[in-house]
C-alpha atoms as a PDB file:
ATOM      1  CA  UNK A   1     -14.814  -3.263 -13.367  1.00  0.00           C
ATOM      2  CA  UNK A   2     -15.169  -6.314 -15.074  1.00  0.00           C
ATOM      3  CA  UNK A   3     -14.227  -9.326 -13.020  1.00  0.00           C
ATOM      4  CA  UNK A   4     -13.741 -11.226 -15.825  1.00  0.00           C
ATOM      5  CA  UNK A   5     -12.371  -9.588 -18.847  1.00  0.00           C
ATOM      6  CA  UNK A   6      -9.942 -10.578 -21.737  1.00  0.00           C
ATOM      7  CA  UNK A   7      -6.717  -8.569 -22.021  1.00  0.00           C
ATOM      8  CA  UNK A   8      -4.400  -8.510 -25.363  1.00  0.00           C
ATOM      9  CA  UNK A   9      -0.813  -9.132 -25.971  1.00  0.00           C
ATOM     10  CA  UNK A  10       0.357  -9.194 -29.525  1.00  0.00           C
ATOM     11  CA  UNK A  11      -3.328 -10.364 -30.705  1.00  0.00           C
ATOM     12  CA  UNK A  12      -2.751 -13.168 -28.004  1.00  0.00           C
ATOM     13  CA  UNK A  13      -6.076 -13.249 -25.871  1.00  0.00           C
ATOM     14  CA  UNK A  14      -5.322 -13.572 -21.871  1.00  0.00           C
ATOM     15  CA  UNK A  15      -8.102 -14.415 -19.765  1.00  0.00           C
ATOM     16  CA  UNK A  16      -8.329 -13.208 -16.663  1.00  0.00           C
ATOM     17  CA  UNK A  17     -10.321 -12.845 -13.663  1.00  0.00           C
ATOM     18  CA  UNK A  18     -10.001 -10.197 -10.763  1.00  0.00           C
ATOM     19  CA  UNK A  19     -10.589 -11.522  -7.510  1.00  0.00           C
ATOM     20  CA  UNK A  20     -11.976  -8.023  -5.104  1.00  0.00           C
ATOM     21  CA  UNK A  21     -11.216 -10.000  -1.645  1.00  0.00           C
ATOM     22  CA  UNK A  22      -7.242  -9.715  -2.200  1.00  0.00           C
ATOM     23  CA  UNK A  23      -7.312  -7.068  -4.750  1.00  0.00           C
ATOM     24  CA  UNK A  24      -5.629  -9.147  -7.211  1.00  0.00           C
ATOM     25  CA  UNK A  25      -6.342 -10.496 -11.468  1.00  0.00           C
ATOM     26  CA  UNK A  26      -4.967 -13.879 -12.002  1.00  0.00           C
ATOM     27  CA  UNK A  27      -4.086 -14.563 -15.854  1.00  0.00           C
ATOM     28  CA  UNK A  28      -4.967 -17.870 -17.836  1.00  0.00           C
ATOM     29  CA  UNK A  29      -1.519 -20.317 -17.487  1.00  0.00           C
ATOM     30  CA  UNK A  30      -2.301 -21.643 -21.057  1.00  0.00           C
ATOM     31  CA  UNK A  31      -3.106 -18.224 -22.162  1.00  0.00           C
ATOM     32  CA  UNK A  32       0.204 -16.971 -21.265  1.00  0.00           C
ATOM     33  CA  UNK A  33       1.965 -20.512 -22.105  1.00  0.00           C
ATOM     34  CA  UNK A  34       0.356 -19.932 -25.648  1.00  0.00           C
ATOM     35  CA  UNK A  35       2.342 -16.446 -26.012  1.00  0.00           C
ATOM     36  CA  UNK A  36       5.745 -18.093 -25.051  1.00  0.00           C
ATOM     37  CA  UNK A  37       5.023 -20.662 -27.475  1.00  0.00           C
ATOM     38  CA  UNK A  38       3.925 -18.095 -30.036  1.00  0.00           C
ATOM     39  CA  UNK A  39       1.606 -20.820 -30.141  1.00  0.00           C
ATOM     40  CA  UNK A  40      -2.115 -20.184 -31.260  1.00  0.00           C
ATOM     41  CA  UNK A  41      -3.589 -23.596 -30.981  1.00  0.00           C
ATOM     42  CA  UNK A  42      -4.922 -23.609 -27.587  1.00  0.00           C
ATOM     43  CA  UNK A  43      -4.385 -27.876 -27.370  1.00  0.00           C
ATOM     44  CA  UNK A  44      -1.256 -27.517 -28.272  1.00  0.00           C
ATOM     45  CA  UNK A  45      -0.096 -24.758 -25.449  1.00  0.00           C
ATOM     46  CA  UNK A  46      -2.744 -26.714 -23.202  1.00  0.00           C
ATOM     47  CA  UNK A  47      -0.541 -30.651 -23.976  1.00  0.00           C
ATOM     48  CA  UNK A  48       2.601 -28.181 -23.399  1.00  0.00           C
ATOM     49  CA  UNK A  49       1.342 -26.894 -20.100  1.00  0.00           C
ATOM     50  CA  UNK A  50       0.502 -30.616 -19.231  1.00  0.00           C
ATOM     51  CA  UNK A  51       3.705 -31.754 -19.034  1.00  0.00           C
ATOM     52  CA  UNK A  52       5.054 -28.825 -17.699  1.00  0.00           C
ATOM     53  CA  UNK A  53       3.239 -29.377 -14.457  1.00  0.00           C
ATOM     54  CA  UNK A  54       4.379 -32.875 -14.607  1.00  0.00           C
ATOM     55  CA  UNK A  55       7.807 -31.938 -14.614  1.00  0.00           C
ATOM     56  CA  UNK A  56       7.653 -28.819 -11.989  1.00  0.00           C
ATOM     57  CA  UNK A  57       5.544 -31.535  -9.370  1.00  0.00           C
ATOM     58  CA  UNK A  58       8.017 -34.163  -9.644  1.00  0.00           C
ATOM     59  CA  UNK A  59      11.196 -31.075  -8.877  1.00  0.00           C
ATOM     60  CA  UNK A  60       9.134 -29.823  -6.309  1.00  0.00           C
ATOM     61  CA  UNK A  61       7.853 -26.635  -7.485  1.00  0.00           C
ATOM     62  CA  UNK A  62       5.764 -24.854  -5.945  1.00  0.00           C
ATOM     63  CA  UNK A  63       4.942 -23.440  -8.833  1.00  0.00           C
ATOM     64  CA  UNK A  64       2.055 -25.796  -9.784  1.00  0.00           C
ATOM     65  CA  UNK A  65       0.731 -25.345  -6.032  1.00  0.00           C
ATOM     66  CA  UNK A  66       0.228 -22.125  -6.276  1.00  0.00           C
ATOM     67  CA  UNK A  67      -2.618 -22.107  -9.229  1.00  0.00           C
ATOM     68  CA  UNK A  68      -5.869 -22.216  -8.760  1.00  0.00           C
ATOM     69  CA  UNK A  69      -8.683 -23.672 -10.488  1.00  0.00           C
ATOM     70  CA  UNK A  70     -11.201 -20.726 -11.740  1.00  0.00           C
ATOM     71  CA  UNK A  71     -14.167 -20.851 -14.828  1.00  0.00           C
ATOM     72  CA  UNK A  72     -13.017 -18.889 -17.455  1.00  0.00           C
ATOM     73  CA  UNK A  73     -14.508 -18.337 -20.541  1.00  0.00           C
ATOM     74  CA  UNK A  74     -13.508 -20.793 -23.135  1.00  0.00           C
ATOM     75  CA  UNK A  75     -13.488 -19.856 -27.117  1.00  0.00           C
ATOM     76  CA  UNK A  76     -17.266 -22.258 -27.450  1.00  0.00           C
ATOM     77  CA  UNK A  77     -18.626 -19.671 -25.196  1.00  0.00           C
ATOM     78  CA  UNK A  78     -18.974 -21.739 -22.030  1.00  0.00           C
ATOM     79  CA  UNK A  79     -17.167 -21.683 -18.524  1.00  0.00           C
ATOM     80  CA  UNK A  80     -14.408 -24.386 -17.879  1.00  0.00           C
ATOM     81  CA  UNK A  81     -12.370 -24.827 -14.853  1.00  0.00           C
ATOM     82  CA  UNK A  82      -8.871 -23.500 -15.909  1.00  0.00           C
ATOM     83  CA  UNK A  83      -5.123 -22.995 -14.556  1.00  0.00           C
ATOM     84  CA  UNK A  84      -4.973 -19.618 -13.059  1.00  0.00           C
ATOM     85  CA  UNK A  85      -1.770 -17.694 -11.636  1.00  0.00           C
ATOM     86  CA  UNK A  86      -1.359 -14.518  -9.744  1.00  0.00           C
ATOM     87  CA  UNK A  87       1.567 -12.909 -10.839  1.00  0.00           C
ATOM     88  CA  UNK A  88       4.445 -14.150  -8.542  1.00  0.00           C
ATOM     89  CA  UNK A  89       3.351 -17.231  -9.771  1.00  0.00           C
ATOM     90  CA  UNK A  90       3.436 -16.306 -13.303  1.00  0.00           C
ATOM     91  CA  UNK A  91       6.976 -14.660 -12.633  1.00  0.00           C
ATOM     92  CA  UNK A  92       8.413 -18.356 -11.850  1.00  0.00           C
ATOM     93  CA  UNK A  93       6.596 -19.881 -14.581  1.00  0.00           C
ATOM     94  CA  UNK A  94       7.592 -17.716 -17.506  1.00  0.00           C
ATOM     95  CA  UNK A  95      11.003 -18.720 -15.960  1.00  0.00           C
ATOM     96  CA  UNK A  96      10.324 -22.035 -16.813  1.00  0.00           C
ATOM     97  CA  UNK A  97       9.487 -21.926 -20.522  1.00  0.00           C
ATOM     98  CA  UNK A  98      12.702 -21.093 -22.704  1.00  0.00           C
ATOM     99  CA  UNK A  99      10.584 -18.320 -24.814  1.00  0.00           C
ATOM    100  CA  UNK A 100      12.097 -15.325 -27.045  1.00  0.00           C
ATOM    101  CA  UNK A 101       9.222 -13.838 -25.572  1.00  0.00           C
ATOM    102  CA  UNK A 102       9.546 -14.556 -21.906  1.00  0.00           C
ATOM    103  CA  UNK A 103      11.263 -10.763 -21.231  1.00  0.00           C
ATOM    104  CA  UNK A 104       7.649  -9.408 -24.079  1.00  0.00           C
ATOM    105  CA  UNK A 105       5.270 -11.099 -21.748  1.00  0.00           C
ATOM    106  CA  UNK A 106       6.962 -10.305 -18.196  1.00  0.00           C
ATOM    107  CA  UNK A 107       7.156  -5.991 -19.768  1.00  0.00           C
ATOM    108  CA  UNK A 108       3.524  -6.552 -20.839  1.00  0.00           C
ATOM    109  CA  UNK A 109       2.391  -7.459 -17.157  1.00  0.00           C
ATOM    110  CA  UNK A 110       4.097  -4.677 -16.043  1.00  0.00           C
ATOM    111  CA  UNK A 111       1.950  -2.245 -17.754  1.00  0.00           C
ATOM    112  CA  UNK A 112      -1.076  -3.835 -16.965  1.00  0.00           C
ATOM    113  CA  UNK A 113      -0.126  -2.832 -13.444  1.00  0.00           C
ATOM    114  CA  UNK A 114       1.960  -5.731 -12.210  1.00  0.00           C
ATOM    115  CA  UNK A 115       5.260  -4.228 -11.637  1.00  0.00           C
ATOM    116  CA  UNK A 116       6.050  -6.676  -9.144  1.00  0.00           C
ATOM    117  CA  UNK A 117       7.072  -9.059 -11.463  1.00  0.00           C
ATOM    118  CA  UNK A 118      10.305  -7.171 -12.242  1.00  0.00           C
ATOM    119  CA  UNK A 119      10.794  -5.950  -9.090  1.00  0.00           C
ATOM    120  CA  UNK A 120      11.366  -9.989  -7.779  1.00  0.00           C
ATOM    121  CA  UNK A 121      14.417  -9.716 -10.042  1.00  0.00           C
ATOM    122  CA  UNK A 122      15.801  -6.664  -9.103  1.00  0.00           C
ATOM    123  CA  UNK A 123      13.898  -4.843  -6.521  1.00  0.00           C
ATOM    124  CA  UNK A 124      16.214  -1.192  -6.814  1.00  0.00           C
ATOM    125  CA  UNK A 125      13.702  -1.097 -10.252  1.00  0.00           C
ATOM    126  CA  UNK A 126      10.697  -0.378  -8.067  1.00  0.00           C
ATOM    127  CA  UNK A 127      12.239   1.985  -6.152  1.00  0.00           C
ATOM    128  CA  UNK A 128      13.752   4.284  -9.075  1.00  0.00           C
ATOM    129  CA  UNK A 129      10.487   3.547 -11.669  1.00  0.00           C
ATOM    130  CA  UNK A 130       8.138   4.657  -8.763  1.00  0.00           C
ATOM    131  CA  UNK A 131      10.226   7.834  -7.900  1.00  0.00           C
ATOM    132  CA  UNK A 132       9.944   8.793 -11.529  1.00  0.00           C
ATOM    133  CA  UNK A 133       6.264   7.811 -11.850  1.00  0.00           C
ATOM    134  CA  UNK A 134       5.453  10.116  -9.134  1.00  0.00           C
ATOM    135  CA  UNK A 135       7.573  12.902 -10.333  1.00  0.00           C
ATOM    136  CA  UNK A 136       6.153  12.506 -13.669  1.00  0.00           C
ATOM    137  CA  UNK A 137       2.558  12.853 -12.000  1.00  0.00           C
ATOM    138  CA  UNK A 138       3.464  16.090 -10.296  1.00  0.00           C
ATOM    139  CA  UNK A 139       3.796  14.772  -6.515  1.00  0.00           C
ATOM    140  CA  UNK A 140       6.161  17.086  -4.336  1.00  0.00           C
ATOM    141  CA  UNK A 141       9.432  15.708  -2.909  1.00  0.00           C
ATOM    142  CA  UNK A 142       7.969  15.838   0.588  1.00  0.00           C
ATOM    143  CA  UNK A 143       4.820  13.584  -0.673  1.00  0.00           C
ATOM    144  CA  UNK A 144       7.300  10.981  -2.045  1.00  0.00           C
ATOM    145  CA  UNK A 145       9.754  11.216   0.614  1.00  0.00           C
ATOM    146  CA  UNK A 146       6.708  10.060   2.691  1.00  0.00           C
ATOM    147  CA  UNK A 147       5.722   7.685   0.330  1.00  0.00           C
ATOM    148  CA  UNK A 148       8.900   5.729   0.028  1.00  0.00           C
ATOM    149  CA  UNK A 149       9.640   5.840   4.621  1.00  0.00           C
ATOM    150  CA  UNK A 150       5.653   4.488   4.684  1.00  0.00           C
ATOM    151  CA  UNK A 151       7.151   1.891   2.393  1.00  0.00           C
ATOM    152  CA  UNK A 152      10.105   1.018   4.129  1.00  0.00           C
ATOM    153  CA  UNK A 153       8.259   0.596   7.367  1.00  0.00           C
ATOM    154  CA  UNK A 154       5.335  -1.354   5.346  1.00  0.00           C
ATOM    155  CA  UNK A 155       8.142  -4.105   3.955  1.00  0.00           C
ATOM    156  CA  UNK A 156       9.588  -4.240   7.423  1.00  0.00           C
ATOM    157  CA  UNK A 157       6.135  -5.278   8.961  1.00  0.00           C
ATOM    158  CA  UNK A 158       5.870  -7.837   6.047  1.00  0.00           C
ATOM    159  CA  UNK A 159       8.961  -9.808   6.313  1.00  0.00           C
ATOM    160  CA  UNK A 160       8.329  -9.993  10.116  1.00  0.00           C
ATOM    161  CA  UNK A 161       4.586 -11.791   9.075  1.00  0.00           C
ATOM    162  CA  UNK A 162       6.669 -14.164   6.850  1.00  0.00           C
ATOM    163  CA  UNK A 163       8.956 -15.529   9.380  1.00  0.00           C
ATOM    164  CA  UNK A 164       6.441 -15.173  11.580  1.00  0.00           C
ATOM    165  CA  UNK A 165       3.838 -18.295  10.288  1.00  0.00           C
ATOM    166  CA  UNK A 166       2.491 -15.681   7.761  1.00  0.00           C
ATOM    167  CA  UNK A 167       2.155 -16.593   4.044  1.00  0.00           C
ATOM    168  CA  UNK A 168      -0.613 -16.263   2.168  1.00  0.00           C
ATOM    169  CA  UNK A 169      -1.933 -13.496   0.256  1.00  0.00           C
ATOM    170  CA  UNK A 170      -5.165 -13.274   1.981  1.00  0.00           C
ATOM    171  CA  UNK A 171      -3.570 -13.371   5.413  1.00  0.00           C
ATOM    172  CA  UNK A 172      -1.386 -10.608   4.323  1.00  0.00           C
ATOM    173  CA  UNK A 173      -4.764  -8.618   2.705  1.00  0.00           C
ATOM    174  CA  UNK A 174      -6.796  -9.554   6.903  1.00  0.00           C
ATOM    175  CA  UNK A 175      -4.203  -8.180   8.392  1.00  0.00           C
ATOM    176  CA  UNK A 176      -3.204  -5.188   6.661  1.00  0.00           C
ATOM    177  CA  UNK A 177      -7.543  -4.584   6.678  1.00  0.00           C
ATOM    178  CA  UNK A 178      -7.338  -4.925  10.566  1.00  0.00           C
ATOM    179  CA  UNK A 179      -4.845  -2.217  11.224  1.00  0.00           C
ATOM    180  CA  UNK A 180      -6.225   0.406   8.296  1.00  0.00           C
ATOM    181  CA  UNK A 181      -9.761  -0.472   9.923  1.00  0.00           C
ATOM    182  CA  UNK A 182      -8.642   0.276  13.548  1.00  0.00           C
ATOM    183  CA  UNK A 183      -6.510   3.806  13.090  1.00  0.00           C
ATOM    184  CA  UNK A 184      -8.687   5.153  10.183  1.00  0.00           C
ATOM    185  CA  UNK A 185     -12.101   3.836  11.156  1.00  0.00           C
ATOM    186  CA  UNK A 186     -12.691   2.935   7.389  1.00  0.00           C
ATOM    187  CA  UNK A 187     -11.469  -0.332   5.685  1.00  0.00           C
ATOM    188  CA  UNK A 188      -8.977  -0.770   2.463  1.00  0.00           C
ATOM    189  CA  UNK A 189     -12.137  -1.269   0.103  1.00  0.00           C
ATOM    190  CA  UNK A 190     -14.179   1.389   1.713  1.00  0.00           C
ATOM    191  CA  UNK A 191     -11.122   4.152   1.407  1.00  0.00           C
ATOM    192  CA  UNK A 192     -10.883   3.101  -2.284  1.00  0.00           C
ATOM    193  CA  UNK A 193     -14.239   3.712  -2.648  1.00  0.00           C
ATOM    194  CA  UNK A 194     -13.858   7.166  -0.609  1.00  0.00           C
ATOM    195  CA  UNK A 195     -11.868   8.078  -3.269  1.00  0.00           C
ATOM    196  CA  UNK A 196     -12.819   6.624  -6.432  1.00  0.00           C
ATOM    197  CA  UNK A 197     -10.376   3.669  -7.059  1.00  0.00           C
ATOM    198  CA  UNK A 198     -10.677   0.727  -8.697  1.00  0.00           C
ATOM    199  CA  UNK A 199      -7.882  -1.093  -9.220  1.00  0.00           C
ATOM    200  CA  UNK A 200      -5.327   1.780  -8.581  1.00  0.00           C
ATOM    201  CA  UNK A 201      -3.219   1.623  -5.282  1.00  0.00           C
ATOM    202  CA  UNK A 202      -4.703   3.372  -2.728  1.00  0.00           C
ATOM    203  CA  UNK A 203      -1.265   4.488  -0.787  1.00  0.00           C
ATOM    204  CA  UNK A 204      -0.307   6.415  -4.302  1.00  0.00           C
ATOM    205  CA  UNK A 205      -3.273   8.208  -3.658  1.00  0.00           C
ATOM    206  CA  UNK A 206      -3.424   9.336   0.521  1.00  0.00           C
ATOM    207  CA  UNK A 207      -2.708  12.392   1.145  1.00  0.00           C
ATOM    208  CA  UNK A 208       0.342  12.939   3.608  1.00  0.00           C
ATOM    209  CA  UNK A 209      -1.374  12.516   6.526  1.00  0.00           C
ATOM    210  CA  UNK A 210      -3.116   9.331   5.639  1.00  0.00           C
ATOM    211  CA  UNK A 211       0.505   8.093   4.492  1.00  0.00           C
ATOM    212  CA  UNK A 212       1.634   9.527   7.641  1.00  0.00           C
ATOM    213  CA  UNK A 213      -0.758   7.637  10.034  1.00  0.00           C
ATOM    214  CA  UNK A 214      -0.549   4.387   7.888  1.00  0.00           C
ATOM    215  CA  UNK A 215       2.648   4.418   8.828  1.00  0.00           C
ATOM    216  CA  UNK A 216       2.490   4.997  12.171  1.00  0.00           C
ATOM    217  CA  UNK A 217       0.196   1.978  12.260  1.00  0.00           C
ATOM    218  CA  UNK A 218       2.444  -0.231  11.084  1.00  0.00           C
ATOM    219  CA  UNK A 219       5.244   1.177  12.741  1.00  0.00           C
ATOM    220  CA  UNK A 220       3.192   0.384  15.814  1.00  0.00           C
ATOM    221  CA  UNK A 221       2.048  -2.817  14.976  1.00  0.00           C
ATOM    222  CA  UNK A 222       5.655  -4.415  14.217  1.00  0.00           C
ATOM    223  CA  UNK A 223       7.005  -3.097  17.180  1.00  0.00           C
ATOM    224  CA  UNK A 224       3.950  -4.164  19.436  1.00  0.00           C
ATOM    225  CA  UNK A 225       4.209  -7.854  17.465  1.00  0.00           C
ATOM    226  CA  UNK A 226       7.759  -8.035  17.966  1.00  0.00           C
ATOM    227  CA  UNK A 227       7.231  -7.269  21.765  1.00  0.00           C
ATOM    228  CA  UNK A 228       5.671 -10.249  22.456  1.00  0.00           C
ATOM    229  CA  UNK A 229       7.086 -12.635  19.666  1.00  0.00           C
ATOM    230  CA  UNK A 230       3.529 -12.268  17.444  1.00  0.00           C
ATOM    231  CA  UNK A 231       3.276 -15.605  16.004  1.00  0.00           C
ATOM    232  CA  UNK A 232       0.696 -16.969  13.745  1.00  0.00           C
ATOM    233  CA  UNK A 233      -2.479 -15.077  12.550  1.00  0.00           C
ATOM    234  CA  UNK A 234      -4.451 -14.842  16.170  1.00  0.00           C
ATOM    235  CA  UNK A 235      -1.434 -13.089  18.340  1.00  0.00           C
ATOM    236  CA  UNK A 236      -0.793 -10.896  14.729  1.00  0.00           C
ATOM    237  CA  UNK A 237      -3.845  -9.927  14.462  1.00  0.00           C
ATOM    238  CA  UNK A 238      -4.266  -8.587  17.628  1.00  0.00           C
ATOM    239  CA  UNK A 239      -0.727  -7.026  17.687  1.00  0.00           C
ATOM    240  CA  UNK A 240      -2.310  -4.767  14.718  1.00  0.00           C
ATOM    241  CA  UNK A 241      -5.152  -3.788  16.458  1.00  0.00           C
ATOM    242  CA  UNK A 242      -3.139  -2.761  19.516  1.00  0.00           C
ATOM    243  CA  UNK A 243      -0.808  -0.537  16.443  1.00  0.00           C
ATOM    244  CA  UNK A 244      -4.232   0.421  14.560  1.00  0.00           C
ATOM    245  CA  UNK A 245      -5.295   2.404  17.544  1.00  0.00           C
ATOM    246  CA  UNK A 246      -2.397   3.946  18.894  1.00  0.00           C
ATOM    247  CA  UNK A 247      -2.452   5.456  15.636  1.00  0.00           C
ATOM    248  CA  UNK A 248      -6.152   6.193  15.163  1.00  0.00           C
ATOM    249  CA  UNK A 249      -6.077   8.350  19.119  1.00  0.00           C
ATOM    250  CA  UNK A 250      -3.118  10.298  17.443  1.00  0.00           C
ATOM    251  CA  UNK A 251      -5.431  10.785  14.440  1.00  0.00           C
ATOM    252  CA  UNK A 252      -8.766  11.782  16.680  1.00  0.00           C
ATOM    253  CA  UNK A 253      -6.405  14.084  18.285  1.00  0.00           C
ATOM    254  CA  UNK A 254      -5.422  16.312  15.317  1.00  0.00           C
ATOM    255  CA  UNK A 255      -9.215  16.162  13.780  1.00  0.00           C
ATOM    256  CA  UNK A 256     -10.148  17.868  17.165  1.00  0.00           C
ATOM    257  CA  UNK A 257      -7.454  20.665  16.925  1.00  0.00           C
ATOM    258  CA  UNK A 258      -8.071  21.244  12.813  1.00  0.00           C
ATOM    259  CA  UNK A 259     -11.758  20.331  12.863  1.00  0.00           C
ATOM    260  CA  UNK A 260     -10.835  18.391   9.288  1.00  0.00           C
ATOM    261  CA  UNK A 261     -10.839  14.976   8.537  1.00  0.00           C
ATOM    262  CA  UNK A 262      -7.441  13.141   7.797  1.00  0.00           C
ATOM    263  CA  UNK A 263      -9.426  10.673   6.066  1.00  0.00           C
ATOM    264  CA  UNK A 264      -9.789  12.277   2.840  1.00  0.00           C
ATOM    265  CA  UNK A 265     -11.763  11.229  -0.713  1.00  0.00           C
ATOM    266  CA  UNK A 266      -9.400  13.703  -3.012  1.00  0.00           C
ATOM    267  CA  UNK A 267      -6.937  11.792  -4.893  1.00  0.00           C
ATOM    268  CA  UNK A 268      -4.474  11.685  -7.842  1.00  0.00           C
ATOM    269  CA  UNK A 269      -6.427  10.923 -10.060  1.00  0.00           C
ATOM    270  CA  UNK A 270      -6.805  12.687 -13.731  1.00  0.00           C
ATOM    271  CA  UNK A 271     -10.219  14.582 -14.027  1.00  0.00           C
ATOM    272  CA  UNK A 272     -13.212  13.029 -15.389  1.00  0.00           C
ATOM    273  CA  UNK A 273     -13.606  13.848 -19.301  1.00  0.00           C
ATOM    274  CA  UNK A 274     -17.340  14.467 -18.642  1.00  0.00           C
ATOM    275  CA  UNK A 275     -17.055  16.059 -14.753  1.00  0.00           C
ATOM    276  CA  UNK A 276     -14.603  17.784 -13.219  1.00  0.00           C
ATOM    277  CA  UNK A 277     -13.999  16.260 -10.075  1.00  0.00           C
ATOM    278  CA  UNK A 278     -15.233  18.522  -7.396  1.00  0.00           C
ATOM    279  CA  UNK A 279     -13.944  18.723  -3.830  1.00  0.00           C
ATOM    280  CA  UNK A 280     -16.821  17.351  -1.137  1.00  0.00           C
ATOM    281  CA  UNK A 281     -18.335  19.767   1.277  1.00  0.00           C
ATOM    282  CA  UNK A 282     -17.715  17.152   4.041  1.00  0.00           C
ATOM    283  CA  UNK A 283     -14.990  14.686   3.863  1.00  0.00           C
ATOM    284  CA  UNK A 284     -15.887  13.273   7.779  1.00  0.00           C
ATOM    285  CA  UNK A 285     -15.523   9.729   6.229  1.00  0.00           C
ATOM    286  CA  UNK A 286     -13.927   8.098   9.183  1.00  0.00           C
ATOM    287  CA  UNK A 287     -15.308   7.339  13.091  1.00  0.00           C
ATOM    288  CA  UNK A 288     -15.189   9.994  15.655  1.00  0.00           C
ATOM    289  CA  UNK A 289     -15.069   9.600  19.449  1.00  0.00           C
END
């Protein structure tokens, strides 16, 4: 995968850039200022974008803040430093620019796999789209029933990081890379890579016992955290390692009495159109003990 690639929205070029630590693309501001304009000169969207942030620093918007300076590709060919959101912060910007198009641009995200962005508005949208998304992949009722509790307890770890001195994406990505590291033995990226994501989600592709063990994880980890009043990234992160491995002797435990691994490189993913994908003879991916 590209980490810098363009992306088009009613012959509207977006740059965009992925960024592999937090698993995340961040989109051009001007790019996407240019498409609620319905604006093609780039000065023009750039002068509009201007005063924009001019406006959002003096009402205290954290808006501005939150973008970050990245070399993207200009239309001479060379790297400038440009405006770059993730898409949270292109949620509260679109919300910003009266556009005919804001509602265009926020559905076009979407498909380009940031559902999110609706979801701020009305989060019962994420819930129903995903049911049907799953259903219309051929997942049981038992896999999505799991899918949806791992969820649940997933958000209910989260909001106790945010009012717990935890808000940043990248402290959210540590964290959540400490406790998958400690019960599974692998990390997030090296799971992915188990099972052939890119970009893709990697909890819409576990199995039910990896969803079931995440889970138990976090579970554990919230409850430990709470315990002592986890505050900050030092006492959280060691509340998750505490969760990781209560979760990772439960998983030892069943590998010894099924002689499989939980940790698993099949996935949901459609077949290759060259190579059907072909089931490994060994799938011992994670640590044993």
């Amino acid at each position: 995968m590209e980490k810098n690639a363009l992306s088009v929205f009613e012959n509207y070029k977006i740059r965009r850039h992925y960024d592999e630590k937090i698993e995340t693309w961040y989109f051009s501001v001007v790019d996407i200022i240019a498409v609620l304009l319905q604006q093609p000169d780039y000065q023009t969207a750039r002068k509009y974008w201007n005063k924009l942030k001019e406006r959002l620093k003096k009402e205290g918007s954290e808006s501005v803040t939150n973008c970050h300076q990245l070399k993207l590709e200009s239309a001479d060919g060379k790297k400038y430093l440009t405006d770059a959101a993730d898409p949270e912060t292109l949620l509260r910007l679109i919300q910003s620019v009266p556009s005919p198009k804001a509602e265009s641009i926020k559905l076009w995200l979407a498909k380009v796999g940031y559902e999110r962005l609706q979801d701020m508005n009305d989060p019962a949208l994420s819930l129903d789209r995903a049911r049907e998304y799953w259903q219309q992949h051929g997942r049981s009722k038992k896999w999505i029933q799991q899918r949806m509790m791992g969820q649940e307890t997933r958000n209910k770890l989260t909001d106790y990081w945010q009012d717990h001195e935890i808000t940043k994406e990248d402290e959210y990505a540590f964290l959540t890379n400490i406790i998958h590291q400690e019960w599974s033995g692998v990390s997030v990226k090296k799971h992915k890579n188990i099972k052939g994501l890119k970009t893709q989600n990697l909890r819409d592709h576990m199995s039910e016992a990896e969803l079931i063990f995440t889970a138990l994880a976090e579970l554990s980890t919230r409850q430990i955290a709470e315990s002592v009043n986890a505050t900050g990234m030092p006492d959280n992160a060691e509340a998750g390692k505490k969760g990781g491995k209560i979760a990772r002797k439960a998983r030892l435990e069943l590998e010894s009495k099924t002689g499989k691994s939980v940790i698993t490189s099949e996935s949901y993913l459609p077949p290759s159109p060259k190579q059907k994908r072909l089931k490994p003879k060994s799938d011992n991916h994670g640590d044993k003990e």
